[in-house]
C-alpha atoms as a PDB file:
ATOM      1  CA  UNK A   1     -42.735  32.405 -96.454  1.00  0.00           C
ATOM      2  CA  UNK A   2     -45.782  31.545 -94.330  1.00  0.00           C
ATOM      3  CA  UNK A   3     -47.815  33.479 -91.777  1.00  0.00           C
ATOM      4  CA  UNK A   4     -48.017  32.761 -88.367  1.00  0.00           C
ATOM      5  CA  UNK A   5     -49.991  34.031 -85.724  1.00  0.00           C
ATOM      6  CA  UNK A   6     -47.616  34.017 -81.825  1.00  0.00           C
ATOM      7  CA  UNK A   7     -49.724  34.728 -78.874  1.00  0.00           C
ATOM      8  CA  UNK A   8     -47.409  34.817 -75.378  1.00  0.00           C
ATOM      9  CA  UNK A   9     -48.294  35.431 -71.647  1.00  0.00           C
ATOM     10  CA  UNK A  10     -45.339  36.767 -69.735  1.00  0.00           C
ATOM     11  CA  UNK A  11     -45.112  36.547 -65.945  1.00  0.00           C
ATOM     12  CA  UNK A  12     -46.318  39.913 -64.797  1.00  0.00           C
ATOM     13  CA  UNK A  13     -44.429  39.328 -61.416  1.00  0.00           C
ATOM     14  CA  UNK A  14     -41.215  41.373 -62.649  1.00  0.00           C
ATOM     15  CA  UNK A  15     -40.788  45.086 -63.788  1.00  0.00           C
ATOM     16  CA  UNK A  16     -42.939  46.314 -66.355  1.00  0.00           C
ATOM     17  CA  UNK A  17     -39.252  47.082 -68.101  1.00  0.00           C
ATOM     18  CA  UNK A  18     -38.333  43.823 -67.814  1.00  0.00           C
ATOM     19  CA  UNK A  19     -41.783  42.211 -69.089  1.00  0.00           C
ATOM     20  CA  UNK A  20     -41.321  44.710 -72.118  1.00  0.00           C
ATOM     21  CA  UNK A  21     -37.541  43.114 -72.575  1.00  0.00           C
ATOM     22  CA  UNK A  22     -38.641  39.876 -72.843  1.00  0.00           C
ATOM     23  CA  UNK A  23     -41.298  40.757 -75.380  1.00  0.00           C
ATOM     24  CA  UNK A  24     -38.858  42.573 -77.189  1.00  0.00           C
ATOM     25  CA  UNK A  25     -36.244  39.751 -76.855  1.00  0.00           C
ATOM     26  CA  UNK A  26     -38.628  37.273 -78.427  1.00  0.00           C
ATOM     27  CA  UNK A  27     -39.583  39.888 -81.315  1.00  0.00           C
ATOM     28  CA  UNK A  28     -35.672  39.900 -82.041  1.00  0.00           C
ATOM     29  CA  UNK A  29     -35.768  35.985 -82.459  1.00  0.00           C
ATOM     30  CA  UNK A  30     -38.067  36.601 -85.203  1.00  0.00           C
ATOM     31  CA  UNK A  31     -36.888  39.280 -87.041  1.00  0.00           C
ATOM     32  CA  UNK A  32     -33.774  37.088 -88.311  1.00  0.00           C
ATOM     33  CA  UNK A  33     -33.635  38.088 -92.232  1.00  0.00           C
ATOM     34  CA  UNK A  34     -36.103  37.172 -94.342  1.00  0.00           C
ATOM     35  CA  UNK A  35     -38.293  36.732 -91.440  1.00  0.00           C
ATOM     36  CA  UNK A  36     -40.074  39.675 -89.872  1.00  0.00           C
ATOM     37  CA  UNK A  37     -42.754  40.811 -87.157  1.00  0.00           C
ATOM     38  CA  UNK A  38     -45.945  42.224 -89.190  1.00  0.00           C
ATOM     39  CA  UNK A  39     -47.717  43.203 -86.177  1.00  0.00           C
ATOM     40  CA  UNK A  40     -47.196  43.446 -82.687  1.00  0.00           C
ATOM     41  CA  UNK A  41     -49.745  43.951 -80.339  1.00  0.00           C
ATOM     42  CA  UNK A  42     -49.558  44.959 -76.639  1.00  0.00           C
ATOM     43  CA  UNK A  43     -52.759  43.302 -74.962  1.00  0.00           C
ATOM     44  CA  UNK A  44     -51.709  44.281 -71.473  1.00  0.00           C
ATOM     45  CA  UNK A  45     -52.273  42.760 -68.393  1.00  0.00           C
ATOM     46  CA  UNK A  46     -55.213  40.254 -67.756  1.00  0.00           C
ATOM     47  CA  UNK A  47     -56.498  37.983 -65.339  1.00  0.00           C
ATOM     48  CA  UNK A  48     -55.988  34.499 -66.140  1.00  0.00           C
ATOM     49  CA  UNK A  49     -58.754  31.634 -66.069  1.00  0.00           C
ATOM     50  CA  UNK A  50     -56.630  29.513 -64.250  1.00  0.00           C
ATOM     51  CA  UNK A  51     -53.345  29.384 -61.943  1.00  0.00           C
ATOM     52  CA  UNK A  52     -50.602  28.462 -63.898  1.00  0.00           C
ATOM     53  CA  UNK A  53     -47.126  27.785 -62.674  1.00  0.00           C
ATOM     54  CA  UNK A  54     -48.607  29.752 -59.659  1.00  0.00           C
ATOM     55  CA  UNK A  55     -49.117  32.716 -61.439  1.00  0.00           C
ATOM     56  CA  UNK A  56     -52.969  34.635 -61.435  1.00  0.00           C
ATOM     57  CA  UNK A  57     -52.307  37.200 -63.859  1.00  0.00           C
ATOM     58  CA  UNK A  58     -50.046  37.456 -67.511  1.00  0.00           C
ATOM     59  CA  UNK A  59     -49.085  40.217 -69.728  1.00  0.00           C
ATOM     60  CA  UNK A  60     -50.513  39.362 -73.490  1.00  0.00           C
ATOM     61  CA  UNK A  61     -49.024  40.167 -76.402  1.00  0.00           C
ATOM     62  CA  UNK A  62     -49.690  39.318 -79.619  1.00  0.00           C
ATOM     63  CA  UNK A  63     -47.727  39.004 -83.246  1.00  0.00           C
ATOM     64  CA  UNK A  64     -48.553  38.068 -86.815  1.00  0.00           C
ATOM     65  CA  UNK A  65     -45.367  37.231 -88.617  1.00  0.00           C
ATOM     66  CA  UNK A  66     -43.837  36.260 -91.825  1.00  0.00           C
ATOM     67  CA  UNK A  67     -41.033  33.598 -91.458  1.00  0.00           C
ATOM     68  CA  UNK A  68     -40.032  30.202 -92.528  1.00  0.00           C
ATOM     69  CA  UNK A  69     -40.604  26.849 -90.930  1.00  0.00           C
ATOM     70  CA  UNK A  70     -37.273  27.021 -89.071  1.00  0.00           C
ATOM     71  CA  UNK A  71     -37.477  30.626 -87.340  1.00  0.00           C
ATOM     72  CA  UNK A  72     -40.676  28.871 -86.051  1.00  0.00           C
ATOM     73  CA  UNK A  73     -39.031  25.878 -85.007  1.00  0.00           C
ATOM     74  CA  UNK A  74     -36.350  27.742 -83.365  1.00  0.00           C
ATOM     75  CA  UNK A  75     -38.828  30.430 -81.824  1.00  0.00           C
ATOM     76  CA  UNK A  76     -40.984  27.683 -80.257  1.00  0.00           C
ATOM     77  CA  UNK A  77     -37.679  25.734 -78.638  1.00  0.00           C
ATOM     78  CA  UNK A  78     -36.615  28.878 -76.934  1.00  0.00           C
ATOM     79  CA  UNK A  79     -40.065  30.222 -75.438  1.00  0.00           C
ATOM     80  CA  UNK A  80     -40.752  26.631 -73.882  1.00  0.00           C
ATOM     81  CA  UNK A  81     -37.401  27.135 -71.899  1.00  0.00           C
ATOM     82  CA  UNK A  82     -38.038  30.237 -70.987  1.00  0.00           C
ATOM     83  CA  UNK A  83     -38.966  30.896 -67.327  1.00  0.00           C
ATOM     84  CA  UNK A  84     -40.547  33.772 -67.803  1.00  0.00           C
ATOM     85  CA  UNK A  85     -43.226  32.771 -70.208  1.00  0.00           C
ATOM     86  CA  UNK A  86     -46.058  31.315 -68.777  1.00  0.00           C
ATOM     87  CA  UNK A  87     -47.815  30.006 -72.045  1.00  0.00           C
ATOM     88  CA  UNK A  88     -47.294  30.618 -76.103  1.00  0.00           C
ATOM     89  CA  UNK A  89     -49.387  29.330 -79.405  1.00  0.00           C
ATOM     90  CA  UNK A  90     -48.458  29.507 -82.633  1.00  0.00           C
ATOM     91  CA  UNK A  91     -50.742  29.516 -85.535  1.00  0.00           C
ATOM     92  CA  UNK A  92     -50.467  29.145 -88.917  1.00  0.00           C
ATOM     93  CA  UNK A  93     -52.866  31.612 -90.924  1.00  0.00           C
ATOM     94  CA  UNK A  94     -53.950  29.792 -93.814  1.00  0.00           C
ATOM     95  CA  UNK A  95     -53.483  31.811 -97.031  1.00  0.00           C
ATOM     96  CA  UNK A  96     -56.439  33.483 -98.681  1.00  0.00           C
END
């Protein structure tokens, strides 16, 4: 399996319940055996550089992950239809 690093910026216009159920949500998309979430960091709430999709602020969160091509794949298809994220990058850590 490779490693990936997923950095997401949820709208921070809903509930803080509901931000933390969409971050949790997209942790469950990963965690699909053999795939799982390494690390999963809370970066809280941030001002962003720019407007985007109206939006002046995001709640950042951050994950390292083990999973195959096709998690991946599947993870990035579902986040880029999802209204409530306003941007997401995946990275692939290069192996040491």
């Amino acid at each position: 399996m490779t490693k990936y690093e997923i950095m997401f910026i949820v709208k921070t216009t809903m509930e803080d319940d509901q931000i933390k159920k969409v971050a949790e949500d997209l942790q469950k998309l990963i965690n699909i055996k053999p795939s799982k979430v390494i690390e999963f960091k809370d970066m809280g709430r941030k001002k962003l550089a720019y407007p985007i999709k109206k939006e002046v602020s995001g709640h950042y969160y951050v994950m390292t992950v083990s999973a195959e091509h096709e998690i991946i794949s599947e993870f990035d298809r579902k986040v880029s239809i999802n209204e409530n994220i306003l941007r997401h990058l995946i990275i692939k850590i290069e192996s040491e």
